[in-house]
N, C-alpha and C. Protein backbone atom coordinates (compact mmCIF):
# COMPACT_ATOMS: atom_id res chain seq x y z
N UNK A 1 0.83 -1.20 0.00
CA UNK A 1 0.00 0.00 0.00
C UNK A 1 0.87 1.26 0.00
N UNK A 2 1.99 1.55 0.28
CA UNK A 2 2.83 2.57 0.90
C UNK A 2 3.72 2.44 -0.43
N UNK A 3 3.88 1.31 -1.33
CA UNK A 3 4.47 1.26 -2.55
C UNK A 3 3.60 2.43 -3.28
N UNK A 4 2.26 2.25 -3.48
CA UNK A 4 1.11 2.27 -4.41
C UNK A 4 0.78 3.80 -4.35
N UNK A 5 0.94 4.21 -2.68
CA UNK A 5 0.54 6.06 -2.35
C UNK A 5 2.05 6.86 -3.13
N UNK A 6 3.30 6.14 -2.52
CA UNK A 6 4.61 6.87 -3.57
C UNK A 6 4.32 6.92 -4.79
N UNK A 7 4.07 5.85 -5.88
CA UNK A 7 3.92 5.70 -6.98
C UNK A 7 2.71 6.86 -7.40
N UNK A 8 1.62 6.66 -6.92
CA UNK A 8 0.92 7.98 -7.12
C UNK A 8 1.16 9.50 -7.05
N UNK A 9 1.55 9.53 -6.10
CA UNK A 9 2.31 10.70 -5.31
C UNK A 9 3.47 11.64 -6.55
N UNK A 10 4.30 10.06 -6.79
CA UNK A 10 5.28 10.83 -8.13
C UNK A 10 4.45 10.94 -9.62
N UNK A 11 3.42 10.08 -9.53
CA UNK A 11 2.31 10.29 -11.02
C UNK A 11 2.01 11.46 -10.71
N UNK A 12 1.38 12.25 -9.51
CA UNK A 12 1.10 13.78 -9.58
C UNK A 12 1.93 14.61 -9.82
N UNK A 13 3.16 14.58 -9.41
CA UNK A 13 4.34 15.29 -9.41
C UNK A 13 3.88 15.01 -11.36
N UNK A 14 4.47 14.11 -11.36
CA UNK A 14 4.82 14.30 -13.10
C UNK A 14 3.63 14.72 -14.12
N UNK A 15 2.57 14.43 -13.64
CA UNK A 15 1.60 15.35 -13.95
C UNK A 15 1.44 16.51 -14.18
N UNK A 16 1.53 17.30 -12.82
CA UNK A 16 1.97 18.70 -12.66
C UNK A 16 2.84 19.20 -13.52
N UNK A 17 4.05 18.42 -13.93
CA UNK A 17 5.17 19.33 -14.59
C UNK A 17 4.63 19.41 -15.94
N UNK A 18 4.04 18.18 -16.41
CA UNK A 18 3.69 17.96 -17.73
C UNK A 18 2.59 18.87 -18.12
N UNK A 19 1.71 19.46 -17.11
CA UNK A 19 0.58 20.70 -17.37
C UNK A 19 1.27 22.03 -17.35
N UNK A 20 2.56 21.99 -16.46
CA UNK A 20 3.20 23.48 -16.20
C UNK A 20 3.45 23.81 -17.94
N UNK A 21 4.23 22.45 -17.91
CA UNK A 21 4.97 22.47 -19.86
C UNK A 21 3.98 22.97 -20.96
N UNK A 22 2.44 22.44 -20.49
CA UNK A 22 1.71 22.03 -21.74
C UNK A 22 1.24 23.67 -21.19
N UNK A 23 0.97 24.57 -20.04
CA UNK A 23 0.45 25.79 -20.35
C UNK A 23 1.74 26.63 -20.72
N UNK A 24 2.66 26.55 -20.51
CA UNK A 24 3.87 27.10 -21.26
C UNK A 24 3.63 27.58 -22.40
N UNK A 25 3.96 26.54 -23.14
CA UNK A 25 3.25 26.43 -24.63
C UNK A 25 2.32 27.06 -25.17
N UNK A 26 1.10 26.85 -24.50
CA UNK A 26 -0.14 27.01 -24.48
C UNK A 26 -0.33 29.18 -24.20
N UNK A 27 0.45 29.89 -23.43
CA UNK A 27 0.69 31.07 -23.29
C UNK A 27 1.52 31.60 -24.18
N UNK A 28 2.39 31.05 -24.46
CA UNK A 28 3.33 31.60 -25.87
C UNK A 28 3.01 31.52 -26.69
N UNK A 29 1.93 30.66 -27.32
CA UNK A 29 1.18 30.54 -28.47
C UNK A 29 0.07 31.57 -28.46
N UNK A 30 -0.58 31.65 -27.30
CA UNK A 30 -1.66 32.73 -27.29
C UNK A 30 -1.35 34.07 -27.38
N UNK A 31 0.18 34.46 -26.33
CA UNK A 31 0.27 35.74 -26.14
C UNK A 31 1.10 36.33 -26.19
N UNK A 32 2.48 35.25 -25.93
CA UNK A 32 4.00 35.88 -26.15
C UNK A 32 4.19 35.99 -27.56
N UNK A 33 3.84 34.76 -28.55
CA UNK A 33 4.56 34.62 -30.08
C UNK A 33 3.95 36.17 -30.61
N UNK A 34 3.64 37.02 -30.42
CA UNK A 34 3.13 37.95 -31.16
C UNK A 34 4.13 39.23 -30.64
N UNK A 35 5.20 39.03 -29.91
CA UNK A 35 6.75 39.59 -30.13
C UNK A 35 7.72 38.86 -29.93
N UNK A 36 7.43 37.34 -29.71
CA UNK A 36 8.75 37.10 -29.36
C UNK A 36 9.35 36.45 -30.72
N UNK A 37 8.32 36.17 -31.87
CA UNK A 37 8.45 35.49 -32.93
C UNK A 37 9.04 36.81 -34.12
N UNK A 38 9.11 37.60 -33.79
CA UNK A 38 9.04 38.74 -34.53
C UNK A 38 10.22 39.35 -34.17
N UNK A 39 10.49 39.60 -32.80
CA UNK A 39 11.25 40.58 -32.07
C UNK A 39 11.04 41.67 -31.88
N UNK A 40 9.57 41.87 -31.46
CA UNK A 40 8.99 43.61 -32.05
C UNK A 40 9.18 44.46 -30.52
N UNK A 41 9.90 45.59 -30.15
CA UNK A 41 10.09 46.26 -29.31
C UNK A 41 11.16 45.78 -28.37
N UNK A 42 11.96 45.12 -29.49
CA UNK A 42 13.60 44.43 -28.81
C UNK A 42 13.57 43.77 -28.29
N UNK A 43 12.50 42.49 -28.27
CA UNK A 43 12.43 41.40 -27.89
C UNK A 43 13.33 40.03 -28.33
N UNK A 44 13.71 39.14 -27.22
CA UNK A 44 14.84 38.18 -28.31
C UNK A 44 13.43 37.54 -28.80
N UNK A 45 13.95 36.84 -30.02
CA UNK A 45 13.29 35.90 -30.85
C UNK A 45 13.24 34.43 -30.12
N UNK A 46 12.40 33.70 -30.45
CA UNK A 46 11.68 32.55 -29.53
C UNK A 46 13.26 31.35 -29.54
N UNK A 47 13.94 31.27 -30.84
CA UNK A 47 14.88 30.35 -30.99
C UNK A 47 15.82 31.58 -31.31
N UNK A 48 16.18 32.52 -30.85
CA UNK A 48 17.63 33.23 -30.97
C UNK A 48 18.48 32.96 -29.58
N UNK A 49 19.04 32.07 -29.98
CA UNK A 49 19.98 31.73 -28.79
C UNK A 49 20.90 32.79 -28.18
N UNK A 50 21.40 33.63 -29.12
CA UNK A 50 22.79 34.49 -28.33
C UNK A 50 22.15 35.56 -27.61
N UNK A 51 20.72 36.02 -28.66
CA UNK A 51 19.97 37.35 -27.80
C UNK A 51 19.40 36.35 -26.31
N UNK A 52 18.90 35.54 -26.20
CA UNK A 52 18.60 34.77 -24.99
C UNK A 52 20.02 34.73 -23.65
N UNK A 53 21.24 34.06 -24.30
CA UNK A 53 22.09 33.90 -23.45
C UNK A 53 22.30 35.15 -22.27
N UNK A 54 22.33 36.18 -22.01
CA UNK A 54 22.81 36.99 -21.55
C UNK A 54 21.54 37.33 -20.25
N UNK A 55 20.48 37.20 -20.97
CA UNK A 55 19.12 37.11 -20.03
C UNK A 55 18.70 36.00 -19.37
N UNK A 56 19.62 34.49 -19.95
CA UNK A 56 19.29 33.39 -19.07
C UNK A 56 20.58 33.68 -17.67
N UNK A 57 21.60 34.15 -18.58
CA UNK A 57 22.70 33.93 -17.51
C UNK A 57 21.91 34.82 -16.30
N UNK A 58 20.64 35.89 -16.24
CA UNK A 58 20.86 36.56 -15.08
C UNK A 58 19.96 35.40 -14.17
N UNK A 59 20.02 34.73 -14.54
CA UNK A 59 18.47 33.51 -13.90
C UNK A 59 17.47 33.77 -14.12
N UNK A 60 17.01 32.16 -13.94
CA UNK A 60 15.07 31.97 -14.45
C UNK A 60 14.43 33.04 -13.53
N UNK A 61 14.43 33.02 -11.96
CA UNK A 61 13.85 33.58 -11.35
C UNK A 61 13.51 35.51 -11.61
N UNK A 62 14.88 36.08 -12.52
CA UNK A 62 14.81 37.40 -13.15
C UNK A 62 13.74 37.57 -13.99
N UNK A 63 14.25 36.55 -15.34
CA UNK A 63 13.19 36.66 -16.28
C UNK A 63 11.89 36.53 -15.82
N UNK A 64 11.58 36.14 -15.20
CA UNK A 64 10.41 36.11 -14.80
C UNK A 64 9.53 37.02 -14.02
N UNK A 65 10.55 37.83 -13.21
CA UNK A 65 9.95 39.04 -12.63
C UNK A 65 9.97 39.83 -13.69
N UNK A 66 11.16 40.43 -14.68
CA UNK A 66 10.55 41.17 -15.67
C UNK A 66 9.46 40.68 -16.53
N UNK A 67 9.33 39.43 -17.07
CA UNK A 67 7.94 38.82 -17.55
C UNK A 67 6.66 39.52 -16.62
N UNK A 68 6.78 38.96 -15.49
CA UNK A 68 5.72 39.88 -14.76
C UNK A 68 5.38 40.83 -14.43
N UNK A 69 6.86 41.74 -13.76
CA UNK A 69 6.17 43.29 -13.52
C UNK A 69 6.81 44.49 -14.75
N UNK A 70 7.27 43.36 -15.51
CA UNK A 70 7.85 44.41 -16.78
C UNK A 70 9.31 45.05 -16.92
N UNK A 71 9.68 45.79 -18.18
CA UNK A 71 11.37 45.76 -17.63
C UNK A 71 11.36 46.84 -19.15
N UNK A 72 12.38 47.44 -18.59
CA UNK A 72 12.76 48.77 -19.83
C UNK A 72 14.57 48.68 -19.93
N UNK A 73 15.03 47.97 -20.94
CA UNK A 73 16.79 47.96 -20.91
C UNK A 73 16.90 48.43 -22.28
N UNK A 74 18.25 48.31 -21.96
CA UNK A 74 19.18 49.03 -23.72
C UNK A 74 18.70 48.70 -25.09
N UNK A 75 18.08 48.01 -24.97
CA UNK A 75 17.25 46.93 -26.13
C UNK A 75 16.25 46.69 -26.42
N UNK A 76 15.06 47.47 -25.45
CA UNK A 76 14.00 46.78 -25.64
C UNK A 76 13.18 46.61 -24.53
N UNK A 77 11.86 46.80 -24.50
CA UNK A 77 10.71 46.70 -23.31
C UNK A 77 10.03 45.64 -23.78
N UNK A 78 9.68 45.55 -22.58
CA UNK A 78 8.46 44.11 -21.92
C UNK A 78 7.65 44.41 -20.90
N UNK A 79 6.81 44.89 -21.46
CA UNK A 79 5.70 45.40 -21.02
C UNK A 79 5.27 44.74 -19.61
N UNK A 80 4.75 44.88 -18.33
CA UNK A 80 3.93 43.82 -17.36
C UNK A 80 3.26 42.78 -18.02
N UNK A 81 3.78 41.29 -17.76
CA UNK A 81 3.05 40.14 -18.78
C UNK A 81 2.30 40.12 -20.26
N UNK A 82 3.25 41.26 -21.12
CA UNK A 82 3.47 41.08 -21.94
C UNK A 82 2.20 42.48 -22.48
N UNK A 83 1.64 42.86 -21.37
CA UNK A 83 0.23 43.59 -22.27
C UNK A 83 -1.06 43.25 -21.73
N UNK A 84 -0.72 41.38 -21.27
CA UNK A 84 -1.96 40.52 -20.89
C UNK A 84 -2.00 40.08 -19.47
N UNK A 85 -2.25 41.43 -18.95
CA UNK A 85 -2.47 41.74 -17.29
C UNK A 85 -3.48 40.57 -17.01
N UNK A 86 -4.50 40.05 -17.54
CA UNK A 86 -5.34 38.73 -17.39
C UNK A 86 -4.79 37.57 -17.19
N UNK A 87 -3.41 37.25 -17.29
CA UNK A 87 -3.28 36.40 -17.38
C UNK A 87 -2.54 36.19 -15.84
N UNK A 88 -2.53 35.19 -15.21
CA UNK A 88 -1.72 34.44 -13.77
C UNK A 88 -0.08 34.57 -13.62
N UNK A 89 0.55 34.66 -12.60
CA UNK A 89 2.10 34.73 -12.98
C UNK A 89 2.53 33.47 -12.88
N UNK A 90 1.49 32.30 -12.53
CA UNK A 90 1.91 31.22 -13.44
C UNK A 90 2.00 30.59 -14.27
N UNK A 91 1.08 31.28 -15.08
CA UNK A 91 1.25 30.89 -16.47
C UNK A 91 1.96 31.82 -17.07
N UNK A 92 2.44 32.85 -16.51
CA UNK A 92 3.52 33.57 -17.16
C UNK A 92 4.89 33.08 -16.70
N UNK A 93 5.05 32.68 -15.98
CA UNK A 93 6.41 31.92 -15.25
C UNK A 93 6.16 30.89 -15.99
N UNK A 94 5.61 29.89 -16.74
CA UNK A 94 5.37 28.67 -17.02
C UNK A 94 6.07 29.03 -18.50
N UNK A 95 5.02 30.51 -19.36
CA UNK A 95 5.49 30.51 -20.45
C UNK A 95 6.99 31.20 -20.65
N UNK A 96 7.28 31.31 -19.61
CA UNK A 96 9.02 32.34 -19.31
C UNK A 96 9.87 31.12 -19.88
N UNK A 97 9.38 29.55 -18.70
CA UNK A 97 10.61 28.41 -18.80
C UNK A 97 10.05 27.60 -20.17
N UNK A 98 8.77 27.94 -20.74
CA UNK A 98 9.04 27.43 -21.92
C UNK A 98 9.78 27.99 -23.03
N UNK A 99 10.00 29.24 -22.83
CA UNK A 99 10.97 29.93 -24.09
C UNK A 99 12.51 29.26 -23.53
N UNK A 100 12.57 29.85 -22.24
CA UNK A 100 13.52 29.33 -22.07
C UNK A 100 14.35 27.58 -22.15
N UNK A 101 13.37 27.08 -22.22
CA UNK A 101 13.95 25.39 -22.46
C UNK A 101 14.10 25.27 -24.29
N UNK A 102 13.29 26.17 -24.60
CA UNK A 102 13.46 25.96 -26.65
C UNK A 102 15.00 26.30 -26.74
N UNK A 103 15.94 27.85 -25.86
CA UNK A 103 16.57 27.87 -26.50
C UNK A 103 18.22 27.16 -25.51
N UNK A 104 17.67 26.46 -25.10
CA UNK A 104 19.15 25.67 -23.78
C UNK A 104 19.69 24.33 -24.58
């Protein structure tokens, strides 16, 4: 029985990650690809690796506060979650580590 509650226990876990992934996706398709696919207002591009590198090196946990409360640098603004104040900062943190896993 105590086999059967772990085994479940890690099916939720992997569950969970696999919904974090699938709204990832699911937010960048709805709301990010409409600058990040483009690069419109100095945004890196969804697969531009070198414009990415410099913003992963500051950590996930950065990008993600500028994803959320927004960010104005040498290059380019990002608006508070993109424009789409409706949306959760977990599904904006979700769609942050999905750009970020396309370009690692």
């Amino acid at each position: 029985m105590k086999k059967l509650m772990v085994v479940a226990s890690a099916l939720m876990v992997l569950g969970a990650v696999n919904v974090q992934a699938d709204e990832g996706e699911k937010t960048y398709k709805a709301a990010c690809f409409v600058c990040h696919d483009a690069g419109i207002a100095g945004s890196p591009k969804i697969d531009d690796k070198a414009a990415w590198a410099p913003r992963i090196a500051q950590g996930l946990s950065k990008l993600e506060e500028h994803a959320i409360k927004g960010f104005k640098g040498k290059t380019g603004v990002m608006p508070p979650k993109g424009g789409r104040v409706d949306l959760s900062d977990d599904v904006v943190k979700a769609a942050v580590k999905y750009m970020v896993d396309r370009v690692k």
